[in-house]
N, C-alpha and C. Protein backbone atom coordinates (compact mmCIF):
# COMPACT_ATOMS: atom_id res chain seq x y z
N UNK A 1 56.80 47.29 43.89
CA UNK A 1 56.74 45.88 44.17
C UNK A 1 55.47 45.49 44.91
N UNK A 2 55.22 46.49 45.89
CA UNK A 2 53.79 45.94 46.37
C UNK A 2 52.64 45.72 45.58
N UNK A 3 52.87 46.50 44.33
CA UNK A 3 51.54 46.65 43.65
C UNK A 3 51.22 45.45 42.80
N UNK A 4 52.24 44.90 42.00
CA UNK A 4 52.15 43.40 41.86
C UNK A 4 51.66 42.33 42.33
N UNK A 5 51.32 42.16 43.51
CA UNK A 5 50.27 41.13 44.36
C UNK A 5 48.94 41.77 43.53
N UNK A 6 49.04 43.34 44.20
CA UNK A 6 47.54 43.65 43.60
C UNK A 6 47.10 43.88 42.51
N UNK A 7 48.13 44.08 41.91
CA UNK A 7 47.71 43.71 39.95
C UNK A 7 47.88 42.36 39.37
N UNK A 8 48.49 41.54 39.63
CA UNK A 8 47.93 40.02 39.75
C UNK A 8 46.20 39.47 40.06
N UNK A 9 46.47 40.04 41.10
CA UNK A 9 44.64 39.61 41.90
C UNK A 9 43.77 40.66 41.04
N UNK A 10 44.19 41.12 40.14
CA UNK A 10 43.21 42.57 39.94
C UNK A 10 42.76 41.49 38.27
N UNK A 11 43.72 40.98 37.29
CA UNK A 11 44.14 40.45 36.38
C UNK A 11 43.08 39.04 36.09
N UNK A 12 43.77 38.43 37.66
CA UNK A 12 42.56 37.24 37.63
C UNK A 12 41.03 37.64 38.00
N UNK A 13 40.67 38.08 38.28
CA UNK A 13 39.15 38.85 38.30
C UNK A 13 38.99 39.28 37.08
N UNK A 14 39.61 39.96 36.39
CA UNK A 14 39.22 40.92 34.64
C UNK A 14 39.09 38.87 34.46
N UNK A 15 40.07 38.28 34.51
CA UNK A 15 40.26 37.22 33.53
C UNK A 15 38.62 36.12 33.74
N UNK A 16 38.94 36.35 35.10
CA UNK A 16 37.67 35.53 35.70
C UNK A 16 36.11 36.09 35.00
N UNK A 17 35.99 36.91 35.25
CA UNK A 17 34.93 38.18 34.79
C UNK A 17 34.08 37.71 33.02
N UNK A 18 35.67 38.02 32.47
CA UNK A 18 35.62 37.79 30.98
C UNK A 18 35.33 35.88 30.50
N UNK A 19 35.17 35.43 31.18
CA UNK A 19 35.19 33.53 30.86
C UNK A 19 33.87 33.39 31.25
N UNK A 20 32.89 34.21 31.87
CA UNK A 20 31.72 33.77 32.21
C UNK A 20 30.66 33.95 31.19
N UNK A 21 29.99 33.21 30.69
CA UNK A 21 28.89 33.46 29.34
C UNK A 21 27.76 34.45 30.14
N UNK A 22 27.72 35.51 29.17
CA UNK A 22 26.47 36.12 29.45
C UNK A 22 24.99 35.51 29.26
N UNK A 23 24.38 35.87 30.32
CA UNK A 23 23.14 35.39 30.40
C UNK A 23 22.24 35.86 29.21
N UNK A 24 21.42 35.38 28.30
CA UNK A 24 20.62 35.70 27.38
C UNK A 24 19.24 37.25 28.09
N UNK A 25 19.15 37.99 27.14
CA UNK A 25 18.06 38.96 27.84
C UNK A 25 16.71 38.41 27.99
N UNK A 26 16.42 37.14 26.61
CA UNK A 26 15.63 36.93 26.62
C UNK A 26 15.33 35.54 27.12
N UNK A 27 14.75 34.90 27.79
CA UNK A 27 14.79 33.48 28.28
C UNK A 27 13.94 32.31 26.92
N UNK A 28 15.67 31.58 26.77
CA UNK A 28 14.89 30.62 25.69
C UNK A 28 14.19 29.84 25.53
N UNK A 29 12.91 29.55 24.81
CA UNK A 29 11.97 29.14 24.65
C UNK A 29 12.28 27.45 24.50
N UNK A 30 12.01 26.33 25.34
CA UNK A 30 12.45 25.07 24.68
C UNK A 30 10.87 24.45 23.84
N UNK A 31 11.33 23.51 23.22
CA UNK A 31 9.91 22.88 22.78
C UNK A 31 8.99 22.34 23.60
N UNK A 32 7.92 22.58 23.25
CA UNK A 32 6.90 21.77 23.74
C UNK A 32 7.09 20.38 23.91
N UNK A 33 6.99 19.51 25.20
CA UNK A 33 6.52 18.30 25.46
C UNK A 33 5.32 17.93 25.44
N UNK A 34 5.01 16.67 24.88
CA UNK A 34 3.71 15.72 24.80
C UNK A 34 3.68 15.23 25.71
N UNK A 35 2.54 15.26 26.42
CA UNK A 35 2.76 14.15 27.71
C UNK A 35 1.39 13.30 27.39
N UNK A 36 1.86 12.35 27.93
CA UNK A 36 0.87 11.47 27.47
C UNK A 36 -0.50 11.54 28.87
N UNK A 37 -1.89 11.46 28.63
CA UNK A 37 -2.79 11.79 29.75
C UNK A 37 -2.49 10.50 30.67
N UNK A 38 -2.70 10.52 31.69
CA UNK A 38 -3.76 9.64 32.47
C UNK A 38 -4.89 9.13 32.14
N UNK A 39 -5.00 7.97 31.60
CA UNK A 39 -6.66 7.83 31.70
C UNK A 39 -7.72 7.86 33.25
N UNK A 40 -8.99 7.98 32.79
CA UNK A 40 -9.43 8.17 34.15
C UNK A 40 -9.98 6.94 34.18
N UNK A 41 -10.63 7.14 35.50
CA UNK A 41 -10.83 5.52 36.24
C UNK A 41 -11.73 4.96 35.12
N UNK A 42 -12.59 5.67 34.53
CA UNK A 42 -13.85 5.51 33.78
C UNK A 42 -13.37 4.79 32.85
N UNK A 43 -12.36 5.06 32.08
CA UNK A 43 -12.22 4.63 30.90
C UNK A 43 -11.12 2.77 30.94
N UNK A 44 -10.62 3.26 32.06
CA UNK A 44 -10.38 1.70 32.41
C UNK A 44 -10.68 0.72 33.06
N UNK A 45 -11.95 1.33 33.48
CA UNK A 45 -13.45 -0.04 33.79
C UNK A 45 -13.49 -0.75 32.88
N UNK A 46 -13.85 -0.14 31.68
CA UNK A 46 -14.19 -1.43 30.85
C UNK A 46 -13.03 -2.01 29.68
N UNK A 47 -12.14 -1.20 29.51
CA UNK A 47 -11.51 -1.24 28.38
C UNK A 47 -9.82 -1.39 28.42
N UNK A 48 -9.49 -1.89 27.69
CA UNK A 48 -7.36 -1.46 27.91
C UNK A 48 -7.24 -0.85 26.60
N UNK A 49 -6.41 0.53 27.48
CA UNK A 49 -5.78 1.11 26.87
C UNK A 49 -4.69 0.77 26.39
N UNK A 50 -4.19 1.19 25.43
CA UNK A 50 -2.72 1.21 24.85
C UNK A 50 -2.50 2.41 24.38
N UNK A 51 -0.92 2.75 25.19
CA UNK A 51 -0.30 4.13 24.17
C UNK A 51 0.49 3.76 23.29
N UNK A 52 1.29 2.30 23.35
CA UNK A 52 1.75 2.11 22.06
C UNK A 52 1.47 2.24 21.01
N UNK A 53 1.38 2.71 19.33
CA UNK A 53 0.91 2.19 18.38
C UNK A 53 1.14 0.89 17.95
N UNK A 54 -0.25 0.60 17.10
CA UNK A 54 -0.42 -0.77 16.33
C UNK A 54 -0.11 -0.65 15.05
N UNK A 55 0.45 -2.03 14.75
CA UNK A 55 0.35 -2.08 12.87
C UNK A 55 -0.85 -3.03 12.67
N UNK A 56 -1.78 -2.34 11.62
CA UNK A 56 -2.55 -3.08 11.08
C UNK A 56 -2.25 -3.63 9.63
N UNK A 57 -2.49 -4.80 9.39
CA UNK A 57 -2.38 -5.38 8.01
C UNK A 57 -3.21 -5.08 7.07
N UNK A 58 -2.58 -4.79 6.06
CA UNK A 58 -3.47 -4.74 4.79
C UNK A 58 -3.98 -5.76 4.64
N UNK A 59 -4.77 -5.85 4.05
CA UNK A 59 -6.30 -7.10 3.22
C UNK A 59 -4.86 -7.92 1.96
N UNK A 60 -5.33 -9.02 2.05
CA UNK A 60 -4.29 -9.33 0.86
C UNK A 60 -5.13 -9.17 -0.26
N UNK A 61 -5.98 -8.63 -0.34
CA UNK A 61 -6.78 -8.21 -1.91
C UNK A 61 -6.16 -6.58 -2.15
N UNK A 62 -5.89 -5.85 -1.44
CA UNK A 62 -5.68 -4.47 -1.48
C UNK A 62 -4.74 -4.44 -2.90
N UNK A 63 -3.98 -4.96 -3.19
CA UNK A 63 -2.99 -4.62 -4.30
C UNK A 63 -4.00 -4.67 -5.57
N UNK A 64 -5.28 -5.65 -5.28
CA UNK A 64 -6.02 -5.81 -6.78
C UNK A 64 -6.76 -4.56 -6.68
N UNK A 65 -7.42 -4.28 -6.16
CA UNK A 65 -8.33 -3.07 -5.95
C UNK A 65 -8.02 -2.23 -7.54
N UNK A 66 -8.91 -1.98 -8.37
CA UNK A 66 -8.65 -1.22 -9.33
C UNK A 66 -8.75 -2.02 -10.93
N UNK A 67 -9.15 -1.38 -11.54
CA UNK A 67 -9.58 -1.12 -13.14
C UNK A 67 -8.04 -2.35 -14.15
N UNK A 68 -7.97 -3.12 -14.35
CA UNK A 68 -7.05 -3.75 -14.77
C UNK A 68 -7.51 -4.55 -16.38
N UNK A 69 -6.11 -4.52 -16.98
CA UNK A 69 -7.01 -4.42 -19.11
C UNK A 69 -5.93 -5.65 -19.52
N UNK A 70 -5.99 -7.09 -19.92
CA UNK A 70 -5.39 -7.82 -20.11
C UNK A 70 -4.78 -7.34 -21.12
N UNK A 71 -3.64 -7.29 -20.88
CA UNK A 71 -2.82 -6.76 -22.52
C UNK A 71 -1.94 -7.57 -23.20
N UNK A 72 -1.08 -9.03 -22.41
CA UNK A 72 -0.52 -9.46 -23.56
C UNK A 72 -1.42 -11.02 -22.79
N UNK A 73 -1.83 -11.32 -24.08
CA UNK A 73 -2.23 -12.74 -23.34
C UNK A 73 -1.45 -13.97 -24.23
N UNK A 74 -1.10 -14.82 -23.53
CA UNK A 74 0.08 -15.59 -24.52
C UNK A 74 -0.59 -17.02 -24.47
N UNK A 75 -1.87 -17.85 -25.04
CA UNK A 75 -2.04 -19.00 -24.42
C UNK A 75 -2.21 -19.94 -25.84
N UNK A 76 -1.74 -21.37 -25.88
CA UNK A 76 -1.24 -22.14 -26.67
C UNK A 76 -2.50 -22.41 -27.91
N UNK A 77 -3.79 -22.08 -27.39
CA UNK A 77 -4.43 -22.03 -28.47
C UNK A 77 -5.06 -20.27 -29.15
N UNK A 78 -5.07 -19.94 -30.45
CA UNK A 78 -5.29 -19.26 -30.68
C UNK A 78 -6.87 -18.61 -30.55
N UNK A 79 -7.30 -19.28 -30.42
CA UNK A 79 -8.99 -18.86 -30.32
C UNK A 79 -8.98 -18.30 -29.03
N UNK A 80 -8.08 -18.76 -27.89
CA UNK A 80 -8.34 -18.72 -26.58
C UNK A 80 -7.64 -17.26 -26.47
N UNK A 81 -6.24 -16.67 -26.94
CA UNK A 81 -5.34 -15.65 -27.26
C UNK A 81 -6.59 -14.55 -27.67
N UNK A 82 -7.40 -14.97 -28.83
CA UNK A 82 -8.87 -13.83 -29.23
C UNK A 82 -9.64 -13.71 -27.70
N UNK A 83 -10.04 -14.73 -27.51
CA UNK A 83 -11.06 -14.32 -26.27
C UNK A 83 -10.63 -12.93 -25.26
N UNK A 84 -9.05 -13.08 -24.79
CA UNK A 84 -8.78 -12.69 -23.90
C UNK A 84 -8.11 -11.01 -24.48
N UNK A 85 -8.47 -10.85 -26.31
CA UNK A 85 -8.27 -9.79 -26.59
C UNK A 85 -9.03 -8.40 -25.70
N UNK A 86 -8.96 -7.36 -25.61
CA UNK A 86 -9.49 -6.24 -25.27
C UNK A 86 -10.49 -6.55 -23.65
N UNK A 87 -10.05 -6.99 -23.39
CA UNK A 87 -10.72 -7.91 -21.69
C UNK A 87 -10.45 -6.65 -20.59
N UNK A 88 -10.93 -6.76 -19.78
CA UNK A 88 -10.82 -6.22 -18.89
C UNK A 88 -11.44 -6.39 -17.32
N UNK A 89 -11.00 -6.16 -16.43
CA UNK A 89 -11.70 -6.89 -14.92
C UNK A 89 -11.24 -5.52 -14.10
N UNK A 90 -12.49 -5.14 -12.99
CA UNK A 90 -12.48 -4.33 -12.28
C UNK A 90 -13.03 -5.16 -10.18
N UNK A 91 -11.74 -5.10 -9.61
CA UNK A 91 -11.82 -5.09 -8.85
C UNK A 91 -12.58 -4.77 -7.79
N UNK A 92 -13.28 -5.08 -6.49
CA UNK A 92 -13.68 -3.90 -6.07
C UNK A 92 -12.83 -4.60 -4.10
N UNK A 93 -12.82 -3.46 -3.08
CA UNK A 93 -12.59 -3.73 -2.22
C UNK A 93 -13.52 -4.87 -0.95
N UNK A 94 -14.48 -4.73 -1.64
CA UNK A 94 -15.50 -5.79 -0.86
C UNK A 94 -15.69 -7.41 -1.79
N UNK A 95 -14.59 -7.59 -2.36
CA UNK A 95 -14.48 -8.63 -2.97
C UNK A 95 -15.04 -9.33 -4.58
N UNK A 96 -15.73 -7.96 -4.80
CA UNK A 96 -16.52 -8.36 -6.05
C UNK A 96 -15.54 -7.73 -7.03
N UNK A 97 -15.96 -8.56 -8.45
CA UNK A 97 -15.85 -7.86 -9.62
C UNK A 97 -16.48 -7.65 -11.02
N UNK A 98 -15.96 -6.66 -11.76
CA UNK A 98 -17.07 -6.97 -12.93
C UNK A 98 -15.60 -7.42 -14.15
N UNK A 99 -16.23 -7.82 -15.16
CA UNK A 99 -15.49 -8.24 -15.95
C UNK A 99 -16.22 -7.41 -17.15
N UNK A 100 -15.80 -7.82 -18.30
CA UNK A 100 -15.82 -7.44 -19.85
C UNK A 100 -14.46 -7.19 -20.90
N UNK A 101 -15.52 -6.46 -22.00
CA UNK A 101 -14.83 -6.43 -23.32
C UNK A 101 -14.81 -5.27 -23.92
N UNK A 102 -13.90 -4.39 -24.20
CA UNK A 102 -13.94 -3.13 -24.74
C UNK A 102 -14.64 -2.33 -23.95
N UNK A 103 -15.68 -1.47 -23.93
CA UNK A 103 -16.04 -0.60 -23.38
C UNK A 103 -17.25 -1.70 -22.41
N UNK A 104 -17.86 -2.69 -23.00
CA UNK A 104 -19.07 -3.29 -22.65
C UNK A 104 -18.38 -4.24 -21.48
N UNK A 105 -19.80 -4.41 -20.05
CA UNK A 105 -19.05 -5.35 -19.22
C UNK A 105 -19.76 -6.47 -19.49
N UNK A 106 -19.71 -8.02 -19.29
CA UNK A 106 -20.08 -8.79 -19.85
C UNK A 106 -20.20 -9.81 -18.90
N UNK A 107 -19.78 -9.42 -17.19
CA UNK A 107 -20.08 -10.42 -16.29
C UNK A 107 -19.45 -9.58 -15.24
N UNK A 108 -20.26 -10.63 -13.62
CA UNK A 108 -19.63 -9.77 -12.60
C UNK A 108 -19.37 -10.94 -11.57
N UNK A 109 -18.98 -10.46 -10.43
CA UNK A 109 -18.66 -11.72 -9.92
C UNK A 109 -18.39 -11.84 -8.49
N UNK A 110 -17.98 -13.05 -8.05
CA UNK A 110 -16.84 -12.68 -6.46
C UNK A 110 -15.24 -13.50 -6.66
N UNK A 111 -14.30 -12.91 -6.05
CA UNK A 111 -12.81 -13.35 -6.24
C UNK A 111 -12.62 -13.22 -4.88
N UNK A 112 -11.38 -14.17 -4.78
CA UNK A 112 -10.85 -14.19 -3.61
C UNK A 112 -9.20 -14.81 -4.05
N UNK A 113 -8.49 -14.27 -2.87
CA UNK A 113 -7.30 -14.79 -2.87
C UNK A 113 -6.31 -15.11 -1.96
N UNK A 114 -5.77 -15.91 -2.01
CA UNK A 114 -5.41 -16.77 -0.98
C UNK A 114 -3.61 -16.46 -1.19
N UNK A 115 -3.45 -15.66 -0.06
CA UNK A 115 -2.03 -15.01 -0.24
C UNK A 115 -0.35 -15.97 -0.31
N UNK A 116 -0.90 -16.88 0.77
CA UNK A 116 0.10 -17.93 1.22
C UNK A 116 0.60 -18.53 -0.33
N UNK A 117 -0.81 -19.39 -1.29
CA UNK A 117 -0.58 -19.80 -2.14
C UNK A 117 -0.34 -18.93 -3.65
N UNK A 118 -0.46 -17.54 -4.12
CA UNK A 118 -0.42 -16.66 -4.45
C UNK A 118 -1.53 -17.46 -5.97
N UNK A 119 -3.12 -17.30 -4.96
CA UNK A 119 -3.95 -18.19 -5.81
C UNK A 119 -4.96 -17.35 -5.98
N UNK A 120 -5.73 -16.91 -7.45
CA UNK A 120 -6.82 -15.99 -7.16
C UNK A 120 -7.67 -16.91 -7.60
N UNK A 121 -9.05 -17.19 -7.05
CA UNK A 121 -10.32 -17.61 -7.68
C UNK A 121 -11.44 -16.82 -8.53
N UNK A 122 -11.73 -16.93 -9.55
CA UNK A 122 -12.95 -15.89 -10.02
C UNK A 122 -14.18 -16.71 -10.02
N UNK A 123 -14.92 -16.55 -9.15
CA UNK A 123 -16.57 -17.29 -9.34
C UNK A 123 -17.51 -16.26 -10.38
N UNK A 124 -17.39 -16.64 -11.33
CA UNK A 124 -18.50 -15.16 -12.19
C UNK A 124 -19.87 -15.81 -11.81
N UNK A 125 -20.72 -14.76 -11.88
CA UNK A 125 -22.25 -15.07 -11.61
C UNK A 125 -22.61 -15.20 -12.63
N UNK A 126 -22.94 -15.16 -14.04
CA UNK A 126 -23.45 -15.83 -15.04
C UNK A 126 -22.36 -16.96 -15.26
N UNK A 127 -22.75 -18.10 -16.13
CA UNK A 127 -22.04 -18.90 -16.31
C UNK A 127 -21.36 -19.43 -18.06
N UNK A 128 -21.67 -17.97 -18.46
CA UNK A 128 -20.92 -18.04 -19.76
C UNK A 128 -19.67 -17.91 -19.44
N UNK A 129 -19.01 -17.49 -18.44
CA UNK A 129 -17.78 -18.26 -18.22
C UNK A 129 -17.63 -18.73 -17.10
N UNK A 130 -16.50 -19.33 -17.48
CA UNK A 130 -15.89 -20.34 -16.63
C UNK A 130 -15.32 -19.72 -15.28
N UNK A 131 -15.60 -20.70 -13.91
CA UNK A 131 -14.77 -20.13 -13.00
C UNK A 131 -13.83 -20.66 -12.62
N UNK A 132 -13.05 -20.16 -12.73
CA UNK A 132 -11.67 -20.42 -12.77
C UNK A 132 -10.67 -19.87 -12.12
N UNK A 133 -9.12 -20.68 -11.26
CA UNK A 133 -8.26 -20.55 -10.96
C UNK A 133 -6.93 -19.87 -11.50
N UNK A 134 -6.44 -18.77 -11.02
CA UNK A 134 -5.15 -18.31 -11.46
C UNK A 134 -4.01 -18.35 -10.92
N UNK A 135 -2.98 -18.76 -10.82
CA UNK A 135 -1.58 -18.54 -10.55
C UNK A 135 -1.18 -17.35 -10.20
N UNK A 136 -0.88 -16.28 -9.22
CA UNK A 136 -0.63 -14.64 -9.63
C UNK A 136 0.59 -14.47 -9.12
N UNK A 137 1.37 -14.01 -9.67
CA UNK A 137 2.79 -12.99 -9.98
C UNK A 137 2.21 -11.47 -10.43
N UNK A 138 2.50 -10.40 -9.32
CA UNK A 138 2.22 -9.36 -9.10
C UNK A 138 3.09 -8.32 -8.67
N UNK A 139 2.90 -7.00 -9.41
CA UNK A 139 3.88 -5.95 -8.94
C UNK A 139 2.99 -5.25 -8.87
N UNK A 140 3.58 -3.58 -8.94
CA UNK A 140 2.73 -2.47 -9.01
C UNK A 140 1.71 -2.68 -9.47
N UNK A 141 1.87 -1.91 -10.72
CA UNK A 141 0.82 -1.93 -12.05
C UNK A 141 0.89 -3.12 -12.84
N UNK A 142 1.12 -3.64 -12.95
CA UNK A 142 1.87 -5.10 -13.69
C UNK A 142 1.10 -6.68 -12.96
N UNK A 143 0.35 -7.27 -13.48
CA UNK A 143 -0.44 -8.49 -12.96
C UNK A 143 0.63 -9.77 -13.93
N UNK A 144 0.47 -10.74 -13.44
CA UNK A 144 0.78 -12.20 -14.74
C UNK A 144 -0.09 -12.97 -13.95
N UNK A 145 -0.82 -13.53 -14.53
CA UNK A 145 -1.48 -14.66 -14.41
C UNK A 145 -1.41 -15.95 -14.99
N UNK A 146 -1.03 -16.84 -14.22
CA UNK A 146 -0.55 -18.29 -14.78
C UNK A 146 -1.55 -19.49 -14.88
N UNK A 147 -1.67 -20.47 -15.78
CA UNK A 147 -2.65 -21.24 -15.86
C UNK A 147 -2.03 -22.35 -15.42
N UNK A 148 -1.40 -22.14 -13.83
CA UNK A 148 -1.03 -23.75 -13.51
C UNK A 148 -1.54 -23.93 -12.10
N UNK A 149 -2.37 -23.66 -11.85
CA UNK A 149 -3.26 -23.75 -10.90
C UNK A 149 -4.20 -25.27 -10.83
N UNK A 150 -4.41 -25.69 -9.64
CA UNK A 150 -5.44 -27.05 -9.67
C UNK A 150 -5.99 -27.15 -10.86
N UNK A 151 -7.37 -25.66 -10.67
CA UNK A 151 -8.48 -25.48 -12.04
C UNK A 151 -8.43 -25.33 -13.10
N UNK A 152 -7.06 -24.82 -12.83
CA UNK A 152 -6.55 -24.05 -14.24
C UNK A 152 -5.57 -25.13 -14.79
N UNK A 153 -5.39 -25.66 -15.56
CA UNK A 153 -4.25 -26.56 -16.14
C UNK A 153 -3.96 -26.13 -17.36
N UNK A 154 -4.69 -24.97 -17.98
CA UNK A 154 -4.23 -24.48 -19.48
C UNK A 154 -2.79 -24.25 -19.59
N UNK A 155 -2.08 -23.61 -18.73
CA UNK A 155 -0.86 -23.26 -19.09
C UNK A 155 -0.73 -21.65 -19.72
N UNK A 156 -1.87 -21.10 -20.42
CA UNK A 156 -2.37 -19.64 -20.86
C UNK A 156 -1.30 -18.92 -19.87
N UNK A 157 -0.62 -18.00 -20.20
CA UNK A 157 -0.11 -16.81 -19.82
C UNK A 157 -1.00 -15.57 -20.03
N UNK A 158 -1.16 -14.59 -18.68
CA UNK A 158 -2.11 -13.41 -19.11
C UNK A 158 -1.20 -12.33 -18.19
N UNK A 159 -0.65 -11.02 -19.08
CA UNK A 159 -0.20 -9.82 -18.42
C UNK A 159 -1.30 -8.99 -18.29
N UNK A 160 -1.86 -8.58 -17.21
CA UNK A 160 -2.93 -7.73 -17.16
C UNK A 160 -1.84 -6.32 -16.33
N UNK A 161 -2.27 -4.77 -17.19
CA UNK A 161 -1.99 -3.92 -16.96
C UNK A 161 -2.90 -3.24 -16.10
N UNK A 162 -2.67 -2.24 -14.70
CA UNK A 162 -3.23 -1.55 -14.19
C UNK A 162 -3.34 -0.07 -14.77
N UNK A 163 -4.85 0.21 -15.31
CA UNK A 163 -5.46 1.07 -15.98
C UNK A 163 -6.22 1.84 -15.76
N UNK A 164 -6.67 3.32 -16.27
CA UNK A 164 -7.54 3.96 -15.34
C UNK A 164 -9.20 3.88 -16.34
N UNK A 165 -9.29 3.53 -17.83
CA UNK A 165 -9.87 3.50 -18.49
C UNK A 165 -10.55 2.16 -19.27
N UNK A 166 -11.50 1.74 -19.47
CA UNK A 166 -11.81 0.52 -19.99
C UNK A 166 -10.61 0.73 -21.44
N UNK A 167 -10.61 -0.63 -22.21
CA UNK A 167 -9.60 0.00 -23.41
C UNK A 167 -10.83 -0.01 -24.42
N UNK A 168 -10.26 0.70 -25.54
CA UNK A 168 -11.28 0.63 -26.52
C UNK A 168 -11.45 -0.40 -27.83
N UNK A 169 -11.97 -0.58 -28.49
CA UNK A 169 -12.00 -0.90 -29.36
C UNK A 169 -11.36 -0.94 -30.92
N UNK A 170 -10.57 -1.21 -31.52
CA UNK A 170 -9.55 -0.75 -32.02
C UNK A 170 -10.70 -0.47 -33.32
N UNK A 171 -10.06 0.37 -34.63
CA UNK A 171 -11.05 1.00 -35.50
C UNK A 171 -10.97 -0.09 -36.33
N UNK A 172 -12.19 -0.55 -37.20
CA UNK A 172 -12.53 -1.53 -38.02
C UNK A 172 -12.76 -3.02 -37.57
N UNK A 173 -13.06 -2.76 -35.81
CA UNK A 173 -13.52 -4.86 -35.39
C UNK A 173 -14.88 -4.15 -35.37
């Protein structure tokens, strides 16, 4: 009977003993923290810092940027439907562009566009054509250009495809 106290107390110790997590042999490695510096006095004499990041806006020309080949042109007179056969206009990021026909370019220019009104202008530098206002409905690769613009009052529908190649010439024009 005496020994029962001490095999009780002996019981909770094994029990106690066994519930404690062993310590790892090796000490675990946590990740690296970033800390952000201090700037020094120097650098905020003249200037403010920010550690937040910024969003900067894209250019609302950025979507034109690139090689584009009028492919269905739908406009009420037929002569005008020929003109706009095998066409093509190349963008550039500093606002210019060149234009042409099949492989040949045939004018160049400056465009601009005015995002709010979803309005492109083409000023060509020779004046065999016309400069003129477009309507734009735009996706990816996919342009429409509408002729209901101030300048534009034709009404002409133009799908211009985004392309990596002038188009060619089809065999026998």
């Amino acid at each position: 009977m005496k020994n029962i106290p001490l095999f009780c107390l002996l019981a909770i110790l094994l029990s106690a003993a066994a519930c404690t997590t062993e310590q790892p042999k090796e000490p675990v490695q946590q990740p690296p923290t970033i800390q952000q510096a201090e700037p020094s006095p120097s650098e905020t004499d003249n200037a403010t810092v920010s550690v937040s990041p910024t969003h900067v806006k894209a250019s609302d020309i950025a979507p034109f940027i690139g090689l584009w080949s009028f492919t269905k042109p739908m406009c009420r007179e037929e002569i005008r439907n020929r003109y706009y056969r095998g066409r093509w206009i190349q963008f550039s990021g500093d606002g210019t562009f060149t234009f042409g026909r099949y492989q040949d370019q045939t004018n160049s220019g400056r465009f601009s566009y005015a995002g709010d009104k979803k309005i492109m202008s083409l000023d060509f530098a020779d004046d065999s054509d016309t400069d003129i206002d477009w309507k734009v409905m735009q996706g990816v690769d996919i342009m429409i250009w509408l002729g209901n613009a101030a300048v534009n009052t034709t009404g002409d529908q133009i799908q211009l495809k985004k392309v990596k190649e002038r188009p060619n010439k089809p065999a026998g024009q």
